[in-house]
C-alpha atoms as a PDB file:
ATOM      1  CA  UNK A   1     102.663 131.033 109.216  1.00  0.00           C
ATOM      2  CA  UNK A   2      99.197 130.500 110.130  1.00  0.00           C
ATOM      3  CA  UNK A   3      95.185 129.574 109.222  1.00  0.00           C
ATOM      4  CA  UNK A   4      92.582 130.524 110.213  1.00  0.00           C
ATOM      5  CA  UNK A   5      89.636 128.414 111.608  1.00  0.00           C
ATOM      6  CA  UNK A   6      86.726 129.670 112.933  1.00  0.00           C
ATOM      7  CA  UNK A   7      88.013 132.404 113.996  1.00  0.00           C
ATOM      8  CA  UNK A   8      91.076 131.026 115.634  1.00  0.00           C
ATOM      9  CA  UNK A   9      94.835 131.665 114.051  1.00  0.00           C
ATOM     10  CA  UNK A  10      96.801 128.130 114.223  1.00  0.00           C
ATOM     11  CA  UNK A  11     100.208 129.231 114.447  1.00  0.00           C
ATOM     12  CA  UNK A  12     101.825 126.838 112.174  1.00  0.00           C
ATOM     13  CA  UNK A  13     105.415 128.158 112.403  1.00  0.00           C
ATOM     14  CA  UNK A  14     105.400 125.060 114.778  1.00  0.00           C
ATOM     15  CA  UNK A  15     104.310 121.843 113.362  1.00  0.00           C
ATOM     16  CA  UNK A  16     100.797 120.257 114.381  1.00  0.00           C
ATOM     17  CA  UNK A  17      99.341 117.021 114.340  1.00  0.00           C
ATOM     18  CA  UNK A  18      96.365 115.380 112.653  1.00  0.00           C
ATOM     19  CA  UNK A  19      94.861 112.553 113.459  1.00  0.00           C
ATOM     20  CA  UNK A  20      93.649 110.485 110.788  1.00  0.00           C
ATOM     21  CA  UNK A  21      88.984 109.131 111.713  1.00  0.00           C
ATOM     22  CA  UNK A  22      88.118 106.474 108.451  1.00  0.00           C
ATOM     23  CA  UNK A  23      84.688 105.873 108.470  1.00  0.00           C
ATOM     24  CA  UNK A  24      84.840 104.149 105.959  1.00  0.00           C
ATOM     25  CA  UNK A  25      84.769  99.995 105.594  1.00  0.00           C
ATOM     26  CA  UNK A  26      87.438  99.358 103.158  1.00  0.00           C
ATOM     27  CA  UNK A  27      90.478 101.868 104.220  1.00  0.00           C
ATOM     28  CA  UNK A  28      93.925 100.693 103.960  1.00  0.00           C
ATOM     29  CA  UNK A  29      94.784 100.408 107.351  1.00  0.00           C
ATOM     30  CA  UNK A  30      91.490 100.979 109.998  1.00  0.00           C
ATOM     31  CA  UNK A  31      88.775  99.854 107.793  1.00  0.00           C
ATOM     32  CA  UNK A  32      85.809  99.334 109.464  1.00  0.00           C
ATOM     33  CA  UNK A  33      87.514  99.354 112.858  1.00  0.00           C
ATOM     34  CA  UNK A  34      85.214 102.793 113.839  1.00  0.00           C
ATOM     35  CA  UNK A  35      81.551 101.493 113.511  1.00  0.00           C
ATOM     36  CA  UNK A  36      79.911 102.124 116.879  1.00  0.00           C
ATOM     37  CA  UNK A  37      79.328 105.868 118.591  1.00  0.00           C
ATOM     38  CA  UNK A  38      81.351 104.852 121.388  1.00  0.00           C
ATOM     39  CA  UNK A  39      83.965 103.326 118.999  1.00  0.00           C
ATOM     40  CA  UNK A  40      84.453 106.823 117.437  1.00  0.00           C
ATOM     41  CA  UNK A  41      84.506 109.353 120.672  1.00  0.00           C
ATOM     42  CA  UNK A  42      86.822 107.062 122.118  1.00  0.00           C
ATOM     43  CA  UNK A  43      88.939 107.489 119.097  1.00  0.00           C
ATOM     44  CA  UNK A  44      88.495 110.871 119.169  1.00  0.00           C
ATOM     45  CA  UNK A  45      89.090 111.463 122.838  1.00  0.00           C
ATOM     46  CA  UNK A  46      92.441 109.322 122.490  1.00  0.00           C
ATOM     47  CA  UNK A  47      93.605 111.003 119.530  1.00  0.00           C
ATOM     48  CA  UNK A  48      92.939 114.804 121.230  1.00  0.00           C
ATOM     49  CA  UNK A  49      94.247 113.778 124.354  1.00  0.00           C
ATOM     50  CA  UNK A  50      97.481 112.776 122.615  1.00  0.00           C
ATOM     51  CA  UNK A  51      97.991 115.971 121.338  1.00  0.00           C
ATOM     52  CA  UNK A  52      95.889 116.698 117.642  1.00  0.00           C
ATOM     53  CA  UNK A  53      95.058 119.746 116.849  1.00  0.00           C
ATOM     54  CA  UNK A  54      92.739 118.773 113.820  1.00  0.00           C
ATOM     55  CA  UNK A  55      91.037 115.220 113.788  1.00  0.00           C
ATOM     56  CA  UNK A  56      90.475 114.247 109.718  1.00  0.00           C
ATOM     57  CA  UNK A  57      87.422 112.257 108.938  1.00  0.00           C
ATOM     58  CA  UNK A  58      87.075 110.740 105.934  1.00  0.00           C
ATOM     59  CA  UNK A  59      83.619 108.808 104.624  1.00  0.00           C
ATOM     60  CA  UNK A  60      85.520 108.001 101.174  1.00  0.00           C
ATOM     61  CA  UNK A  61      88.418 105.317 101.144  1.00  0.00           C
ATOM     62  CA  UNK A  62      91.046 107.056  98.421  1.00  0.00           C
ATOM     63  CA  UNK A  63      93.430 103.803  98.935  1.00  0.00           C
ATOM     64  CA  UNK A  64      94.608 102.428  95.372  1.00  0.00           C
ATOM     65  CA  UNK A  65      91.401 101.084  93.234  1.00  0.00           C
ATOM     66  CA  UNK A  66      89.124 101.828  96.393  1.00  0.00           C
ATOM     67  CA  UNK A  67      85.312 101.017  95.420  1.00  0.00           C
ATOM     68  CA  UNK A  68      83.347 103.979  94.526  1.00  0.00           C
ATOM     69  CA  UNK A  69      80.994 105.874  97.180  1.00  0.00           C
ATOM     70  CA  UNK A  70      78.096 107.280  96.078  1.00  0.00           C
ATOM     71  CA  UNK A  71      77.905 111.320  97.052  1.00  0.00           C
ATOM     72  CA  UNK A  72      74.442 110.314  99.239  1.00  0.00           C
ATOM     73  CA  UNK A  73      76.274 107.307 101.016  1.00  0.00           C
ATOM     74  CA  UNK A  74      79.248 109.613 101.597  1.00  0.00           C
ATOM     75  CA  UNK A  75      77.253 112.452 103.073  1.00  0.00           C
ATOM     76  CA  UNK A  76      75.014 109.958 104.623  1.00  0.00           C
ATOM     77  CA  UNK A  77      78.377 108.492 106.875  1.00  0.00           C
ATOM     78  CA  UNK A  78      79.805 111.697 107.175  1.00  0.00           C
ATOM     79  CA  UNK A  79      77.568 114.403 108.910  1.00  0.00           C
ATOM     80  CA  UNK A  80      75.970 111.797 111.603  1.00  0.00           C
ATOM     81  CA  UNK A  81      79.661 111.783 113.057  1.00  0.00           C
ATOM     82  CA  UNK A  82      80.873 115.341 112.428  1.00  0.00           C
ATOM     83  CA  UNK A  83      77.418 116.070 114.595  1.00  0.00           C
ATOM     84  CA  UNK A  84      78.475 113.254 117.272  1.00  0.00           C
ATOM     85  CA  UNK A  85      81.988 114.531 117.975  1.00  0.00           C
ATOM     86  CA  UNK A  86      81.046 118.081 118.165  1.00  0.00           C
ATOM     87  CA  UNK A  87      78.485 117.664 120.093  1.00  0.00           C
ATOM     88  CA  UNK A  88      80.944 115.647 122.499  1.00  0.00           C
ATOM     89  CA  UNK A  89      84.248 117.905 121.690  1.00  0.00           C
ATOM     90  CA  UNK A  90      82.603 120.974 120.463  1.00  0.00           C
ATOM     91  CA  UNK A  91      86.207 122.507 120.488  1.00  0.00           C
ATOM     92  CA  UNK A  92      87.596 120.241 118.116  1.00  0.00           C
ATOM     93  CA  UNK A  93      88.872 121.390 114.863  1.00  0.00           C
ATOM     94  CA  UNK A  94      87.071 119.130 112.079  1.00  0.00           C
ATOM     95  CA  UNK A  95      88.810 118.388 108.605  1.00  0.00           C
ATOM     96  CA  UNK A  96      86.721 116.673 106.386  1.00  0.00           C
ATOM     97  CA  UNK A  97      88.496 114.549 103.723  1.00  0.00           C
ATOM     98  CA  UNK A  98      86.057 114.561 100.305  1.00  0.00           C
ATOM     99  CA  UNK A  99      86.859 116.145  96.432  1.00  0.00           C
ATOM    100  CA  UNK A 100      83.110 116.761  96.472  1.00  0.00           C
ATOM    101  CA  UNK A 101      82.227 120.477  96.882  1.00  0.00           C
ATOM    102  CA  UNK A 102      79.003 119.851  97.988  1.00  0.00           C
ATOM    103  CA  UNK A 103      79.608 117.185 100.801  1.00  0.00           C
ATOM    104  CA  UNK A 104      82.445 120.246 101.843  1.00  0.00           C
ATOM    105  CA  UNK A 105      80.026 122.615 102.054  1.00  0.00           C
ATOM    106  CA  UNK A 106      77.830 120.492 103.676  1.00  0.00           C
ATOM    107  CA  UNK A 107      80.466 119.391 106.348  1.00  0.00           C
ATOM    108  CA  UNK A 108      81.428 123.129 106.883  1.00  0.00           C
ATOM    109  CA  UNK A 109      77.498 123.886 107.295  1.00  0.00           C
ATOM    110  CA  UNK A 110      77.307 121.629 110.608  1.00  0.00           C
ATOM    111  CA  UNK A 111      80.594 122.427 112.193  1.00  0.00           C
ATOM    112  CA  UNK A 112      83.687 121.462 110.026  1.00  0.00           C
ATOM    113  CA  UNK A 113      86.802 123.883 110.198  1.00  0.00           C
ATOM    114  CA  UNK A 114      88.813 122.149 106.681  1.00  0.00           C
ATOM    115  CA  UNK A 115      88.411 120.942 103.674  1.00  0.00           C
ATOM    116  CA  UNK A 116      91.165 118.269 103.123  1.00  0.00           C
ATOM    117  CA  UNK A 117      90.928 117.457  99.165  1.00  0.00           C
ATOM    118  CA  UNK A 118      92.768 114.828  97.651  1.00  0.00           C
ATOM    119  CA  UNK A 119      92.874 116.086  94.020  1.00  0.00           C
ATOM    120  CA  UNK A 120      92.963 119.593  94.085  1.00  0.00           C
ATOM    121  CA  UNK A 121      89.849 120.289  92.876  1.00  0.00           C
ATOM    122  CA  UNK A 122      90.248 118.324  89.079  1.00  0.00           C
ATOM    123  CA  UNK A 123      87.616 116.499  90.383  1.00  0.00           C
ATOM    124  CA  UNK A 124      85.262 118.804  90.933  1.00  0.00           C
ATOM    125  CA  UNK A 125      84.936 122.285  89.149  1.00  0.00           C
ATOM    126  CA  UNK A 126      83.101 123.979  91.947  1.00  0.00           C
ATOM    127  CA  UNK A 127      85.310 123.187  94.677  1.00  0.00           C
ATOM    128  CA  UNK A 128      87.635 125.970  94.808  1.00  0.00           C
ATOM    129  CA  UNK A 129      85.082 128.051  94.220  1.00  0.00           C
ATOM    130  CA  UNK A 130      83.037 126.565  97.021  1.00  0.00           C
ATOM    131  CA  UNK A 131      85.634 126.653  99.750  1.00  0.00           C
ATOM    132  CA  UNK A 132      86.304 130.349  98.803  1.00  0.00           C
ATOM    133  CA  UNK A 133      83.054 131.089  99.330  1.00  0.00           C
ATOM    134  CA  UNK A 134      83.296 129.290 102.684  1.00  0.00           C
ATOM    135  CA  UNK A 135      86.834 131.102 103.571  1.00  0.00           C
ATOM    136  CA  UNK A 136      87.971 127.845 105.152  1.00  0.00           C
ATOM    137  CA  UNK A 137      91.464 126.465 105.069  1.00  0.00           C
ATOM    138  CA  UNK A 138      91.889 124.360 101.991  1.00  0.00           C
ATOM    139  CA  UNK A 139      94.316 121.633 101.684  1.00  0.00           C
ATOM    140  CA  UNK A 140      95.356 120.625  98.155  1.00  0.00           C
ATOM    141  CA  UNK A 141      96.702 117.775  97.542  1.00  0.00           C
ATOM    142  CA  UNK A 142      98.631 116.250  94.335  1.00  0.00           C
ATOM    143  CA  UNK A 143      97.355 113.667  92.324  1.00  0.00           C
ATOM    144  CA  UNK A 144      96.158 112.277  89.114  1.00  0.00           C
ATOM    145  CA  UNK A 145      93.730 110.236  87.871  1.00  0.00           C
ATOM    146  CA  UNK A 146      91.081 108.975  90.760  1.00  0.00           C
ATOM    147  CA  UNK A 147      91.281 106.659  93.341  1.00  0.00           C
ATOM    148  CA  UNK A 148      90.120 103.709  91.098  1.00  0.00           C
ATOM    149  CA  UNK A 149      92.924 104.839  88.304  1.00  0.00           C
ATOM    150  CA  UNK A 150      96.002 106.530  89.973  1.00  0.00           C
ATOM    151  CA  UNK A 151      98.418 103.797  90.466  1.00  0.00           C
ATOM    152  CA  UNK A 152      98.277 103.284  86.494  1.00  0.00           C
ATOM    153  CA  UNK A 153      99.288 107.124  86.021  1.00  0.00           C
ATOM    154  CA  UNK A 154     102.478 107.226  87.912  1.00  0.00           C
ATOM    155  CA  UNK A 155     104.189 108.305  84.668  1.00  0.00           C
ATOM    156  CA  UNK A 156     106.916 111.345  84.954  1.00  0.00           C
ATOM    157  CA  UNK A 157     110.225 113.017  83.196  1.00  0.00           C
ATOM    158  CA  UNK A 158     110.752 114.848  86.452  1.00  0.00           C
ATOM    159  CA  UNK A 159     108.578 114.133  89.347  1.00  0.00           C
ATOM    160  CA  UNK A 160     109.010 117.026  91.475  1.00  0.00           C
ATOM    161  CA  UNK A 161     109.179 119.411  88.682  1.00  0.00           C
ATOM    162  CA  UNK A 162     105.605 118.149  87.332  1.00  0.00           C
ATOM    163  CA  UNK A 163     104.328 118.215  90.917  1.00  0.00           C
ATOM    164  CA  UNK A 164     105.424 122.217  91.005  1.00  0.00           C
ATOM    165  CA  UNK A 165     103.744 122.885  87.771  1.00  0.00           C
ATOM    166  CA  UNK A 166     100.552 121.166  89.307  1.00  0.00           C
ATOM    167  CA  UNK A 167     100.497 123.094  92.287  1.00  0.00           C
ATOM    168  CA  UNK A 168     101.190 126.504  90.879  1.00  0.00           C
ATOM    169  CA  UNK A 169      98.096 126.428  88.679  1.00  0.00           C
ATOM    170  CA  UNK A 170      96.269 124.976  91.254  1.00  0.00           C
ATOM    171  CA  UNK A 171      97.022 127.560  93.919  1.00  0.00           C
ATOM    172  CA  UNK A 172      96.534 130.600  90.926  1.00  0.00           C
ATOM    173  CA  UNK A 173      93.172 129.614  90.237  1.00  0.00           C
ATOM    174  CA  UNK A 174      92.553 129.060  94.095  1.00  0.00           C
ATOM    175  CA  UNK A 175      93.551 132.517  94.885  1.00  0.00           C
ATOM    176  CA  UNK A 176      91.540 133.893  91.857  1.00  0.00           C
ATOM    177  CA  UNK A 177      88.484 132.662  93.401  1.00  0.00           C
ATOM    178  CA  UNK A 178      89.722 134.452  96.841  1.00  0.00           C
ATOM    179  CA  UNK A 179      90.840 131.189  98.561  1.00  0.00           C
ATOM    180  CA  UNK A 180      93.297 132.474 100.880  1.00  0.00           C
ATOM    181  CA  UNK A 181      94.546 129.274 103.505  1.00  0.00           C
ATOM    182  CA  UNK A 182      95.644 126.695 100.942  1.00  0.00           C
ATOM    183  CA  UNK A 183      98.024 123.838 103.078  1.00  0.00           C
ATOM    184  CA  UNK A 184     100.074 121.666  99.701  1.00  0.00           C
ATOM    185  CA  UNK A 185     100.203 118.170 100.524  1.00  0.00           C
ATOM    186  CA  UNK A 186     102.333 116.232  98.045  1.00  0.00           C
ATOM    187  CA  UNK A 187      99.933 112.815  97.955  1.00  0.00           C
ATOM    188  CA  UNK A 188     102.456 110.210  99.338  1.00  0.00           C
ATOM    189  CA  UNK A 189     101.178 107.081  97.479  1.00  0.00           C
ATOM    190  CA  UNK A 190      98.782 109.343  95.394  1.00  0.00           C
ATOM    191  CA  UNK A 191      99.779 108.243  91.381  1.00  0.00           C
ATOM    192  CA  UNK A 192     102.951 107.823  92.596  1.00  0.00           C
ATOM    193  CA  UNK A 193     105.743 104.468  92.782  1.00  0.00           C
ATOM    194  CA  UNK A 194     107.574 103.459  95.718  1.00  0.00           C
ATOM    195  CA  UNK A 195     110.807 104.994  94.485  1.00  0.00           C
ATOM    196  CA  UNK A 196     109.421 108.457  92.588  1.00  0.00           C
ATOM    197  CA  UNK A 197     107.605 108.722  96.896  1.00  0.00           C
ATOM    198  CA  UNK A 198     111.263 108.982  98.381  1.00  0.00           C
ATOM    199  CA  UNK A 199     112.296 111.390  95.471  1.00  0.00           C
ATOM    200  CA  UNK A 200     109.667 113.939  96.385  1.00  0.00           C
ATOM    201  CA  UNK A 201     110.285 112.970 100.340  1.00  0.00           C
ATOM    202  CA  UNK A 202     114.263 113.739  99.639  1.00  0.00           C
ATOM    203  CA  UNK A 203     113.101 117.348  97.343  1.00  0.00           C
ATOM    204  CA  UNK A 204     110.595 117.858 100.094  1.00  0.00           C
ATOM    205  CA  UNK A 205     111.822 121.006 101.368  1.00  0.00           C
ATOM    206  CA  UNK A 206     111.922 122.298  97.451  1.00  0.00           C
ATOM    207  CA  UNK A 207     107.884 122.870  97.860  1.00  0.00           C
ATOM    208  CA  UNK A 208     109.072 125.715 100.529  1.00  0.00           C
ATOM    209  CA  UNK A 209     109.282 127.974  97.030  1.00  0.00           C
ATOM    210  CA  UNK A 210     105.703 127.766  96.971  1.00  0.00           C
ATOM    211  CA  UNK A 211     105.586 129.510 100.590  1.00  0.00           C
ATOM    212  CA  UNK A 212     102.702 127.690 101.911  1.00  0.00           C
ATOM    213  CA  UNK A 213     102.135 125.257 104.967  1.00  0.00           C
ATOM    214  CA  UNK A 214     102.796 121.974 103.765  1.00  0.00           C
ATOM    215  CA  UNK A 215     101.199 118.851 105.190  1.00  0.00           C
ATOM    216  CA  UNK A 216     102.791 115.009 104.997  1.00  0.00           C
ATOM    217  CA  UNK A 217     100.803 111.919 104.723  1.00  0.00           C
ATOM    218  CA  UNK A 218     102.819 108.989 105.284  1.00  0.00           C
ATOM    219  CA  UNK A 219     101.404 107.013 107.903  1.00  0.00           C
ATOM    220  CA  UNK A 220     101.598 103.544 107.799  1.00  0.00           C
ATOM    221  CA  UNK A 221     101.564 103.783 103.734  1.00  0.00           C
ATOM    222  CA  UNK A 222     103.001 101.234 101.216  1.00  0.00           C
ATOM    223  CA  UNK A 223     106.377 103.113 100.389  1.00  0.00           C
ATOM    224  CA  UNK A 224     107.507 101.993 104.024  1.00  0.00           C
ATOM    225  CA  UNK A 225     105.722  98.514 104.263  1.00  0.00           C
ATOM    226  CA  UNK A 226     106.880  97.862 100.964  1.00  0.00           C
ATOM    227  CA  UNK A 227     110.492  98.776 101.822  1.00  0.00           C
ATOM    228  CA  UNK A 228     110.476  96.882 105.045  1.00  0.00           C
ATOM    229  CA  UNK A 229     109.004  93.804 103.694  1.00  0.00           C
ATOM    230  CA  UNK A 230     105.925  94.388 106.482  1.00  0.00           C
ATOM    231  CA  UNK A 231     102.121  94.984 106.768  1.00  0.00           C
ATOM    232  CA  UNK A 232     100.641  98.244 107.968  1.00  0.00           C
ATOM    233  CA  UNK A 233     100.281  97.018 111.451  1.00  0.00           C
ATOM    234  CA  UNK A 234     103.573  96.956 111.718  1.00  0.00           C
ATOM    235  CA  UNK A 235     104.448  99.959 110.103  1.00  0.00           C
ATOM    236  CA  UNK A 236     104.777 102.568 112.854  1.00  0.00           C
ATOM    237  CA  UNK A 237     108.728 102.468 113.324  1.00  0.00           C
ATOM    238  CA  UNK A 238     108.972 103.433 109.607  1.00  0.00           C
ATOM    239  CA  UNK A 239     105.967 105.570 109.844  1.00  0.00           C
ATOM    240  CA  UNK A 240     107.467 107.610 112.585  1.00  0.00           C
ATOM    241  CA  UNK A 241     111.415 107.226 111.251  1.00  0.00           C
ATOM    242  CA  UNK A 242     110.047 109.302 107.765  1.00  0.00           C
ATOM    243  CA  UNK A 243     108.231 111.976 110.197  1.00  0.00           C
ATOM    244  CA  UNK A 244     110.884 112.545 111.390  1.00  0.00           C
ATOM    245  CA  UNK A 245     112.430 113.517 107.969  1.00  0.00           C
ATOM    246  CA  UNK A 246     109.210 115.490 106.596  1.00  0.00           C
ATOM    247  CA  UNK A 247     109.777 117.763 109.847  1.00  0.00           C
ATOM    248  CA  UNK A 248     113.178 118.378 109.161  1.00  0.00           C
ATOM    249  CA  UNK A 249     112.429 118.973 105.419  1.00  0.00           C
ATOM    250  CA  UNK A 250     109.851 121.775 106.344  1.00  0.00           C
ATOM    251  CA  UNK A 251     105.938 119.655 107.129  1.00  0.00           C
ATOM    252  CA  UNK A 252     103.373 121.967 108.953  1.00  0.00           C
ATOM    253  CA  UNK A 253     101.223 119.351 109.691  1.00  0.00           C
ATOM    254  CA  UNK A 254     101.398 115.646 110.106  1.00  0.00           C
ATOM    255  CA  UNK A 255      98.448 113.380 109.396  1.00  0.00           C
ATOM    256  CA  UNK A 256      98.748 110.652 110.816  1.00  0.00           C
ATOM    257  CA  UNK A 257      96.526 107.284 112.553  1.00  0.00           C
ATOM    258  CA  UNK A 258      99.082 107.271 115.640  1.00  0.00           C
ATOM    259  CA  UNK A 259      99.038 110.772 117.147  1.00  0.00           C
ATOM    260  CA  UNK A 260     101.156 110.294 120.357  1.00  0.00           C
ATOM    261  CA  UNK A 261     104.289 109.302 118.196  1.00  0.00           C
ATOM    262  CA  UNK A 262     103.945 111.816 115.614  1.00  0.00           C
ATOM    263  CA  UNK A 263     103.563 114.739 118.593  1.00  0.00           C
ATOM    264  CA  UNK A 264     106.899 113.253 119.860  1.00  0.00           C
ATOM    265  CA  UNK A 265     108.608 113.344 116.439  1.00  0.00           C
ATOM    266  CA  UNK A 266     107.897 117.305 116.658  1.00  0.00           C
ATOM    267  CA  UNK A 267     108.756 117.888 120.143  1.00  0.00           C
ATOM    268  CA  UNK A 268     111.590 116.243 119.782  1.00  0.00           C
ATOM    269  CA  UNK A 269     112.928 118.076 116.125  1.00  0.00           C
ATOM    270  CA  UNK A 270     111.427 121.324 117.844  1.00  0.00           C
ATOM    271  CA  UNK A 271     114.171 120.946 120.532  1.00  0.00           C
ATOM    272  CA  UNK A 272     116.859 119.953 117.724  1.00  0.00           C
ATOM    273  CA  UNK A 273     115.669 123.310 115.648  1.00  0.00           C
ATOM    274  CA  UNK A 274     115.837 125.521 118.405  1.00  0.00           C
END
């Protein structure tokens, strides 16, 4: 199982790591923490000495009722710093976290290997199109609603059945615009409620039917603060305990803010596997 960016096939048949960059002020858990240029290379620098194969920035918070960015202020964080890390990590593999085709194409334009969005393109008709046109790996996420609405939509009969539904149209249409790497991400936390987020990580491994890479974000989220009565901050025991499971359950990739943990979670099920 692999992609293919810029020219280079990531063997995904073992799991990789992503390391989660918010520029943004508000997100959930490192808002506003990444505001100078030394700030973010040193970031960076940690997170791809720990092991990452893709670093994720994101100029958009998507966290529950999150304010709204205009598309100028979003392209206006985001391409400064994709410039600034390439220029100090040229070799880095960029995914850029938007739903907005043109601040993908934009991203992709000055260096970005992946377009990471988190509704699939339903909020944005030209997306898929877009990233087809780009032949970039596309990771589709599930998720209804918008950032600002989601948490009131967390209605289902059958969560993981709806969520199959979802993605099957989703990947059709991709394909019928010629999109060929498309990575499912389930949206842990995305229009979902504590409990219906431990159905779909229990059912995880019934998105293998779909017979695509499949990326988990969990880190530091409210389904294990929640549970354990915590805050983010101290959320990284949990974070790394429910790695653990996605791995077992089938993730590709793991996006998470602590790399060095989440590399350890697959070096250590790697050994288990083999």
């Amino acid at each position: 199982m692999t992609i293919n960016c810029k020219g280079n096939l990531i063997d995904l048949s073992v799991p990789k790591v992503m390391g989660i960059l918010n520029c943004t002020p508000d997100s959930f858990f490192d808002g506003g923490k990444y505001k100078s240029e030394s700030d973010i290379l040193q970031q960076v620098e940690k997170m791809l000495d720990e092991g990452a194969t893709f670093i994720d920035i994101g100029a958009y918070s998507s966290k529950p009722g999150a304010d709204f960015v205009s598309e100028d202020e979003e392209l206006q964080r985001l391409l400064p710093i994709i410039d600034l890390v390439l220029k100090h990590f040229p070799e880095t593999l960029l995914s850029v976290d938007t739903f907005r085709s043109n601040v993908a194409q934009n991203a992709i334009e000055n260096g970005a290997a992946v377009v990471n969005d988190i509704s699939a393109g339903m909020l944005d008709e030209d997306m898929l199109e877009t990233v087809a046109k780009l032949q970039v790996p596309y990771v589709m996420m599930h998720m209804k609603g918008n950032p600002q609405t989601m948490q009131s939509l967390a209605n289902y009969e059958d969560v993981v059945k709806e969520m199959m539904f979802y993605f099957s149209e989703r990947i059709n249409k991709a394909r019928n615009f010629g999109l060929n790497d498309i990575i499912i991400d389930p949206g842990f936390g995305f229009a979902k409620t504590v409990e219906q987020n431990y159905e779909v990580l229990q059912k995880l491994d019934y998105f293998n039917i779909l017979e695509l890479p499949l990326l988990v974000g969990i880190s530091r989220k409210s389904m294990i603060y929640k549970t354990l009565e915590n805050s983010p901050q101290e959320a990284l025991n949990g974070t790394t305990i429910l790695n653990t499971i996605a791995l077992q359950r089938g993730a590709n990739i793991l996006r998470v803010h602590d790399v060095k943990q989440a590399v350890e979670c697959v070096k250590l099920v790697q050994k288990i596997t083999k």
